[in-house]
C-alpha atoms as a PDB file:
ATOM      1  CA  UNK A   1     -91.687  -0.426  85.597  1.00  0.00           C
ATOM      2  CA  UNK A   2     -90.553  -2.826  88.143  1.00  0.00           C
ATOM      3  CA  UNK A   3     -92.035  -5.978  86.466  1.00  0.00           C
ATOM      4  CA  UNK A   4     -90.472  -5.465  83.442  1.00  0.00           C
ATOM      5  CA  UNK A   5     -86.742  -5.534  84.743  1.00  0.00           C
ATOM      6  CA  UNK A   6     -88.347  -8.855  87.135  1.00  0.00           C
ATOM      7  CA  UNK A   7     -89.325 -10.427  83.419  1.00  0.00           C
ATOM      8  CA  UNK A   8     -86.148  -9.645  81.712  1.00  0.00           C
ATOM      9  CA  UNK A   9     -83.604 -12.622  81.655  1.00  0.00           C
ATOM     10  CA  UNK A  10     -80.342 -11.525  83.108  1.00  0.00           C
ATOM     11  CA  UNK A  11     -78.402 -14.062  80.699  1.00  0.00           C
ATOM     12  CA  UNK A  12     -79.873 -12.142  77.595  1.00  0.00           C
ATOM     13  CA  UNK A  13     -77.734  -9.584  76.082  1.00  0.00           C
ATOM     14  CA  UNK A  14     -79.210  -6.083  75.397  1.00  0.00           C
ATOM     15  CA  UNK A  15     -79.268  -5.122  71.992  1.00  0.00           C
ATOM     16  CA  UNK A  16     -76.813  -2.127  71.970  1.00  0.00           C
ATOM     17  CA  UNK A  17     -74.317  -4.376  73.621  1.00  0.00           C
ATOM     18  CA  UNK A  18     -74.345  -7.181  71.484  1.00  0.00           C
ATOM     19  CA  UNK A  19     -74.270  -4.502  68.865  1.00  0.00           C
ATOM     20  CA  UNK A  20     -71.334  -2.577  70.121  1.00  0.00           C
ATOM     21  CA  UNK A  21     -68.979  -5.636  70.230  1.00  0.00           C
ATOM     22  CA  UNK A  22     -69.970  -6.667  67.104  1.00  0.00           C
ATOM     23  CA  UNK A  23     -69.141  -3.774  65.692  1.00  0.00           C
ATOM     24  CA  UNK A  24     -65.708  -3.880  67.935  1.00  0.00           C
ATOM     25  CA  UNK A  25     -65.439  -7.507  66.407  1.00  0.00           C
ATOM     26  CA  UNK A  26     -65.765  -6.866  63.022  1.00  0.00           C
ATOM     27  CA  UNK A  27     -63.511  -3.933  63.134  1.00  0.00           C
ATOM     28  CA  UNK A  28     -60.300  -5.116  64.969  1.00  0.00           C
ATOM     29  CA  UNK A  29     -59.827  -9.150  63.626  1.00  0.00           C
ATOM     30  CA  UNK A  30     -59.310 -10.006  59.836  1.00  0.00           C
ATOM     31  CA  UNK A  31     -60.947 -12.497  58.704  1.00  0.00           C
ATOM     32  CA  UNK A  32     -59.297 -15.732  56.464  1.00  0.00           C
ATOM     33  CA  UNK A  33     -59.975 -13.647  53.203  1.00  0.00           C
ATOM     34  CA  UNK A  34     -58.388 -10.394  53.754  1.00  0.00           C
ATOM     35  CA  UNK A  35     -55.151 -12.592  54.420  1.00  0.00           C
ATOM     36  CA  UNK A  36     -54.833 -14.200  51.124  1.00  0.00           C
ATOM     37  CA  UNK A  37     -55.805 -11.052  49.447  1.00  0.00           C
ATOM     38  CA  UNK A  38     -51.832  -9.786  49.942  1.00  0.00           C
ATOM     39  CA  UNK A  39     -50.467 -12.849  48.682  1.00  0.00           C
ATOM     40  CA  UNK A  40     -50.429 -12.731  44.474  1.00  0.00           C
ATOM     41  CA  UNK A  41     -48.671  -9.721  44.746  1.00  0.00           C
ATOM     42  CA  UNK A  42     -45.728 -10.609  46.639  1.00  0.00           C
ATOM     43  CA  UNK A  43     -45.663 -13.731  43.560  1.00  0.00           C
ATOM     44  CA  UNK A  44     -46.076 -11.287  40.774  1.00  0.00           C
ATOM     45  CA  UNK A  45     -43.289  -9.258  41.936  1.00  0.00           C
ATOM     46  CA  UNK A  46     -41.185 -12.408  42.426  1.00  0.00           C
ATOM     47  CA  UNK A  47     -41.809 -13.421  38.726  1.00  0.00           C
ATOM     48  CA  UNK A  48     -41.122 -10.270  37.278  1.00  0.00           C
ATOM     49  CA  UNK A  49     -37.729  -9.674  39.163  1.00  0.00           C
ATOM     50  CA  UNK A  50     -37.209 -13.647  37.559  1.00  0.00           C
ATOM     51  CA  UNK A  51     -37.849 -12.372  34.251  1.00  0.00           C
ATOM     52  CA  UNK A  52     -35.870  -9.233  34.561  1.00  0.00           C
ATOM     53  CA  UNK A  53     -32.885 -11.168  35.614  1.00  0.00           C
ATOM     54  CA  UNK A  54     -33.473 -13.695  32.556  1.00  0.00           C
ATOM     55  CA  UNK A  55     -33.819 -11.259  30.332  1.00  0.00           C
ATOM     56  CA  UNK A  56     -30.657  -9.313  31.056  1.00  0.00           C
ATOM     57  CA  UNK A  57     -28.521 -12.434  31.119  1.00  0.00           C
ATOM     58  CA  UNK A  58     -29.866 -13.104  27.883  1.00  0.00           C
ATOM     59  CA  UNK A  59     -28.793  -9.679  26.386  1.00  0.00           C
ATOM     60  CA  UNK A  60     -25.238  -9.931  28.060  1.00  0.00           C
ATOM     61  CA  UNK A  61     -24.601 -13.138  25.981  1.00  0.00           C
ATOM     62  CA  UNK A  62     -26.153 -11.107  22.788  1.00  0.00           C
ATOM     63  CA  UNK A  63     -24.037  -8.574  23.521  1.00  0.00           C
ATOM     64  CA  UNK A  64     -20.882 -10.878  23.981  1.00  0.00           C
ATOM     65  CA  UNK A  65     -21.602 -13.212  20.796  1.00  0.00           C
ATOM     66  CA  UNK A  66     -22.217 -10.316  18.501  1.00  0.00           C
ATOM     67  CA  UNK A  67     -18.100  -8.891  19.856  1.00  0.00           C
ATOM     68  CA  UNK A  68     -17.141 -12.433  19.294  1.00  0.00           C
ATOM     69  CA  UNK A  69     -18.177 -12.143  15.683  1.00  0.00           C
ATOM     70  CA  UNK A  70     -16.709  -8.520  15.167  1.00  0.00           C
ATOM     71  CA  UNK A  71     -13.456  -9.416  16.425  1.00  0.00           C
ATOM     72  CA  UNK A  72     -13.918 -12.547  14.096  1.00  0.00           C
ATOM     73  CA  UNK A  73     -14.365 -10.950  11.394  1.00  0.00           C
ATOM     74  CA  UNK A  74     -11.970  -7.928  11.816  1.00  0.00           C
ATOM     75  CA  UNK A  75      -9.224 -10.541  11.978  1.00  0.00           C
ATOM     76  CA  UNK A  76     -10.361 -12.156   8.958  1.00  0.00           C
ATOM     77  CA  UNK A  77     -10.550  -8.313   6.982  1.00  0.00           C
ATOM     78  CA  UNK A  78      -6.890  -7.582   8.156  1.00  0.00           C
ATOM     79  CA  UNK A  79      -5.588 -11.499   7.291  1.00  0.00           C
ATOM     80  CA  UNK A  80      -6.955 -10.598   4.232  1.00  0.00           C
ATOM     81  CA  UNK A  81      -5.453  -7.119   3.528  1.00  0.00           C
ATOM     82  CA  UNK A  82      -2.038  -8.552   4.610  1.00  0.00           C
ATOM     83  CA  UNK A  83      -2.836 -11.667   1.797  1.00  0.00           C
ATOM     84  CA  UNK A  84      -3.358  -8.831  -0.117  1.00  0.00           C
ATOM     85  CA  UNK A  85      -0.819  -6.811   0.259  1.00  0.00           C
ATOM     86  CA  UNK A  86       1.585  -9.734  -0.136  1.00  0.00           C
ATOM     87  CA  UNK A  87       0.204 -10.892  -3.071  1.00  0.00           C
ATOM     88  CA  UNK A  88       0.310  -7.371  -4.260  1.00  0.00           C
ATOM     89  CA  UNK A  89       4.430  -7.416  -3.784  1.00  0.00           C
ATOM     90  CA  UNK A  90       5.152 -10.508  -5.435  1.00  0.00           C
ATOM     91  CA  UNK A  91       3.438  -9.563  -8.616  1.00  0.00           C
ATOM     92  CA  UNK A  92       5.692  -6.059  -8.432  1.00  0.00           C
ATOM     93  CA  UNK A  93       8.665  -8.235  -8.147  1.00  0.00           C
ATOM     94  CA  UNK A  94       7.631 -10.701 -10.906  1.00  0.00           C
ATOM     95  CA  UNK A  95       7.002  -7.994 -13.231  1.00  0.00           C
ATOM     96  CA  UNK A  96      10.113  -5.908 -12.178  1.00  0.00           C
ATOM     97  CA  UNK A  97      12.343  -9.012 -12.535  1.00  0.00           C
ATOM     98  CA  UNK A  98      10.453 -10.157 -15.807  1.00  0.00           C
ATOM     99  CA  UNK A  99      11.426  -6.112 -17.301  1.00  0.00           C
ATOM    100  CA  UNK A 100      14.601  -6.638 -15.856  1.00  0.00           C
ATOM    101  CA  UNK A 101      14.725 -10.049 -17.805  1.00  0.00           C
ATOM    102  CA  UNK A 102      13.502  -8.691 -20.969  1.00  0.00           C
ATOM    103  CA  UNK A 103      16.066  -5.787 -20.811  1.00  0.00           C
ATOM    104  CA  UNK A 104      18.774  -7.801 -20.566  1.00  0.00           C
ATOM    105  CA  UNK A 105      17.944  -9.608 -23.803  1.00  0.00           C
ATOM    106  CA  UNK A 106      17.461  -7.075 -25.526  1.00  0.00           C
ATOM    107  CA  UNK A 107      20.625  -5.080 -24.544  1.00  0.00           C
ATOM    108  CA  UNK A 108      22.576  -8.520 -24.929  1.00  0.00           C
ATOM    109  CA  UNK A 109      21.717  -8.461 -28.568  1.00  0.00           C
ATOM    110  CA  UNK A 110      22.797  -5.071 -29.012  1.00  0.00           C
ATOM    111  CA  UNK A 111      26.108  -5.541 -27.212  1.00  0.00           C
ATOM    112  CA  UNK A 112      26.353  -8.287 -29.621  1.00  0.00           C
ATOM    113  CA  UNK A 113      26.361  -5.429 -32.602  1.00  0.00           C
ATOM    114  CA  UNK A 114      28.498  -3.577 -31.058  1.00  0.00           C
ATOM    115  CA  UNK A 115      30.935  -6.351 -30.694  1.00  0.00           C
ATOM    116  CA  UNK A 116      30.365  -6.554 -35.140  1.00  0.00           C
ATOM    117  CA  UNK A 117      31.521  -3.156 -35.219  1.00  0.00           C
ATOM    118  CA  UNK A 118      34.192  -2.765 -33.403  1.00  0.00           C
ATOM    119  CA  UNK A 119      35.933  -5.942 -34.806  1.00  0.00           C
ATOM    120  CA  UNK A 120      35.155  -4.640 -37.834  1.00  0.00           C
ATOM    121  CA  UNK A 121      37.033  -1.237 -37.376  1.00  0.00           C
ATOM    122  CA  UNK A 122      39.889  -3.118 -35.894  1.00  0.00           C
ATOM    123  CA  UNK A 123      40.188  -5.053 -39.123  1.00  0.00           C
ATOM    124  CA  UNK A 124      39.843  -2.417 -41.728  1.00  0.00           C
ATOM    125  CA  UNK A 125      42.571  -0.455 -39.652  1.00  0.00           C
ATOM    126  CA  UNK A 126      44.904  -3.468 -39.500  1.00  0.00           C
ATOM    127  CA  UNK A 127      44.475  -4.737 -43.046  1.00  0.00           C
ATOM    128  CA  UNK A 128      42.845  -1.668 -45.307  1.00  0.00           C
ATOM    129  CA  UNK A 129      43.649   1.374 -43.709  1.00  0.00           C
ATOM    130  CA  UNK A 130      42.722   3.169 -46.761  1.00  0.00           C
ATOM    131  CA  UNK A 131      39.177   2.503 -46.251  1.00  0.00           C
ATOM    132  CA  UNK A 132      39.344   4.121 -42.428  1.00  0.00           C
ATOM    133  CA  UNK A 133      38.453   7.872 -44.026  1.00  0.00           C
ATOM    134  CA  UNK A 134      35.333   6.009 -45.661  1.00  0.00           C
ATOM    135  CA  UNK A 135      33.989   4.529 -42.022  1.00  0.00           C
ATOM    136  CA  UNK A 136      32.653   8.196 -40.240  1.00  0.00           C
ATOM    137  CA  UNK A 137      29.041   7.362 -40.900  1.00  0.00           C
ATOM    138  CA  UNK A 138      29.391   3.589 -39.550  1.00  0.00           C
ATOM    139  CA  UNK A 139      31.575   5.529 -37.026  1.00  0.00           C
ATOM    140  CA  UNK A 140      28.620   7.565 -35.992  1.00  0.00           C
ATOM    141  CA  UNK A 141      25.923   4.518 -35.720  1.00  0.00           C
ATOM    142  CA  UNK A 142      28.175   3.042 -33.498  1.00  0.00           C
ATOM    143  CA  UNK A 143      28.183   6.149 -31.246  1.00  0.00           C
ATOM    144  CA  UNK A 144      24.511   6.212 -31.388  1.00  0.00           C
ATOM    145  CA  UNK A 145      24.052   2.682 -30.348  1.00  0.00           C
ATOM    146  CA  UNK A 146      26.961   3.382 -27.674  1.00  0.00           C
ATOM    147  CA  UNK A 147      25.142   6.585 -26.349  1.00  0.00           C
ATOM    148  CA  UNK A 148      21.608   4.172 -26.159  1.00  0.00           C
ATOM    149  CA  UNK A 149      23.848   1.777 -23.885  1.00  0.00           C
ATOM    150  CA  UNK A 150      24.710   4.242 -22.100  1.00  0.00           C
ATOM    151  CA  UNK A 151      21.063   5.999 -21.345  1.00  0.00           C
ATOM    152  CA  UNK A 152      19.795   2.669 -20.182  1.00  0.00           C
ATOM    153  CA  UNK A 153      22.506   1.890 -17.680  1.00  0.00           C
ATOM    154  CA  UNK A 154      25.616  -0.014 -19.427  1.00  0.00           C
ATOM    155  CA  UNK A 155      28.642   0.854 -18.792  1.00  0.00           C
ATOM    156  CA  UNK A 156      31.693  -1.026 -19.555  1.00  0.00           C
ATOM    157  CA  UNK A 157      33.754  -2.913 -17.076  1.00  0.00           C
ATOM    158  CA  UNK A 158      37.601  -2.023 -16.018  1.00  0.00           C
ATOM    159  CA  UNK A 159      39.489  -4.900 -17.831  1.00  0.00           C
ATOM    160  CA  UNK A 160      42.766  -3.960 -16.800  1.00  0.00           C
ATOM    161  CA  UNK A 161      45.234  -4.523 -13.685  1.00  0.00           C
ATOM    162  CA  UNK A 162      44.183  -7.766 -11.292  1.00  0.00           C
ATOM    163  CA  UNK A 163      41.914 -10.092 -13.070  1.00  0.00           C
ATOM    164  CA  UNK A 164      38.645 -10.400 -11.082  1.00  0.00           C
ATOM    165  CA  UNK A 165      36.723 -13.478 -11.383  1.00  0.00           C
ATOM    166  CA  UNK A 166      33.461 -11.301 -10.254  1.00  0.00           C
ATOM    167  CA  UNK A 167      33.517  -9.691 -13.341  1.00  0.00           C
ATOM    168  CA  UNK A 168      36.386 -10.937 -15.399  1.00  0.00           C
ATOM    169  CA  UNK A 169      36.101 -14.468 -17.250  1.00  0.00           C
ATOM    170  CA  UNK A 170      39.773 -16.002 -17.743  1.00  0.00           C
ATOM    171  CA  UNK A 171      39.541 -17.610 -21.321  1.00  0.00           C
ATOM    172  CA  UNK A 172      43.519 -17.946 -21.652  1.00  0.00           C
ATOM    173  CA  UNK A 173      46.736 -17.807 -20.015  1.00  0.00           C
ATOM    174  CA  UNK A 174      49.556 -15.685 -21.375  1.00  0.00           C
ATOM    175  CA  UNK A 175      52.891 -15.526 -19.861  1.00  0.00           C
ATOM    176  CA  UNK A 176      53.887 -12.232 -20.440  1.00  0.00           C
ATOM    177  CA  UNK A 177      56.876 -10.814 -18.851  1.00  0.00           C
ATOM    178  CA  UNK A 178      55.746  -7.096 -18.505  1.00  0.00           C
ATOM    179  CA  UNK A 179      53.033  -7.975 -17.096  1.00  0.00           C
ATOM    180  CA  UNK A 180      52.514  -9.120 -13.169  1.00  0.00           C
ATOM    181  CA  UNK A 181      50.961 -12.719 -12.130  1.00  0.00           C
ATOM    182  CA  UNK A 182      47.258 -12.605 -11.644  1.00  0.00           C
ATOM    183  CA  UNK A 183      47.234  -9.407 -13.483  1.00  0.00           C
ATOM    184  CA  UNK A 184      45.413  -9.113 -17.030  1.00  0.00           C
ATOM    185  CA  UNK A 185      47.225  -9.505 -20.400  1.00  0.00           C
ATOM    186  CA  UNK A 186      44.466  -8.688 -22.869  1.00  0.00           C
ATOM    187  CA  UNK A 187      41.031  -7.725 -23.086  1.00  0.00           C
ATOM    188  CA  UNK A 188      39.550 -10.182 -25.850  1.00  0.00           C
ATOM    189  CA  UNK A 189      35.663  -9.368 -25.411  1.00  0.00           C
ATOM    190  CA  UNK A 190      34.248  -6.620 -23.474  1.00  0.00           C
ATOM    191  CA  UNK A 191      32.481  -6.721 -20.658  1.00  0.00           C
ATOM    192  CA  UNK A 192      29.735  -4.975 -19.663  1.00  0.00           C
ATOM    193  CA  UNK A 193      27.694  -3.626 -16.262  1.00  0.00           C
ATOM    194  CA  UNK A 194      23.843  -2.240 -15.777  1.00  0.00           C
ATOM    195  CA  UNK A 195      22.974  -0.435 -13.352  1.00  0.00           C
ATOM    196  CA  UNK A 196      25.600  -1.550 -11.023  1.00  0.00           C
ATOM    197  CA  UNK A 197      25.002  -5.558 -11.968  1.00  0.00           C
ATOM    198  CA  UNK A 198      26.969  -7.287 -14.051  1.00  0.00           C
ATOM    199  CA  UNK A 199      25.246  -8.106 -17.600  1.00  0.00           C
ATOM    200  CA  UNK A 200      28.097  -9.469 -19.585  1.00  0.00           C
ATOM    201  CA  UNK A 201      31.829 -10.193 -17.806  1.00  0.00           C
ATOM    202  CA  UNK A 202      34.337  -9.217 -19.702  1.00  0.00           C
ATOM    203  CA  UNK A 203      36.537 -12.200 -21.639  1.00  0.00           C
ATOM    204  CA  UNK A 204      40.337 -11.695 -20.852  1.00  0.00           C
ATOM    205  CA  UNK A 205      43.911 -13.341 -20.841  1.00  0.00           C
ATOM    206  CA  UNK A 206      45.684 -13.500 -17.952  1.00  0.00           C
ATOM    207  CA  UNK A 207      49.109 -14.140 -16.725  1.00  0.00           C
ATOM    208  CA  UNK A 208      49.519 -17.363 -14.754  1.00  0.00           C
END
């Protein structure tokens, strides 16, 4: 037993040692390839915070062209409502004043018939008074027509007291002595009013 620990090199490692600190070796130190093995996913994670980021930008400017072009075209809806609307006026007005127009035509010719009767009853009563008993249906068309007037507005003006160039039209000049300057003389047409506005002024003589 003694020769064989004389025989045995004493620079030559037993076998469980060398075995031992290999296995100590192995265990404790990383090697070159367990280092880089980390590494791709720290770079993945990287890229897909990158993309995230991108991507959310991306919607935010979605997001704010897409109110651009709702408040674009809400503007344009309510410029044209109020185009609308406008245009919608006018052509009230233009037919109201185009009635109104046509109204006063048509009334103007009927004033004019009245203005055929009545100078026609003045005359009979000045110069054939026997004929006045004969005139109560004529009489009675001219109340109709009168009544007509009346239902659509027309009323006669006041011809009488200080002449009025709103509604008076000065044709003559009388100097009368009963009668005060300015004032009026005689009423030689009639004038009349619709609705307030004046349709026909009334033709008069008027002391100077």
């Amino acid at each position: 037993m003694s020769k064989k620990n004389k025989n045995q090199s004493p620079s030559e490692p037993r076998d469980n040692k060398h075995d031992a600190t290999t296995g100590a070796s192995s265990s404790t130190k990383a090697g070159p390839q367990d280092k880089a093995s980390f590494q791709p996913a720290t770079d993945q994670s990287v890229t897909d915070e990158s993309a995230t980021g991108e991507a959310e930008l991306n919607d935010t400017a979605k997001v704010k062209d897409l109110q651009e072009a709702l408040k674009h075209a809400q503007d344009k809806v309510a410029y044209l409502a109020a185009d609308f609307e406008n245009f919608r006026r006018r052509n009230q007005q233009d037919s109201k004043r185009r009635i109104t127009r046509e109204r006063v035509h048509i009334l103007s010719d009927l004033l004019a018939v009245i203005d055929d009767f009545e100078r026609s009853f003045t005359e009979i009563e000045e110069h054939i008074p026997e004929l006045t008993s004969r005139l109560a249906g004529f009489e009675l068309i001219y109340k109709a027509l009168k009544k007509v007037l009346s239902q659509h507005g027309v009323q006669e003006v006041a011809a009488t007291g200080v002449f009025n160039p709103e509604i008076h039209e000065a044709v003559m000049q009388v100097d009368d002595p009963e009668v005060k300057s300015g004032h009026i003389v005689a009423v030689l047409q009639k004038g009349y009013l619709l609705q307030g506005e004046l349709l026909r002024p009334a033709k008069v003589s008027v002391k100077p």
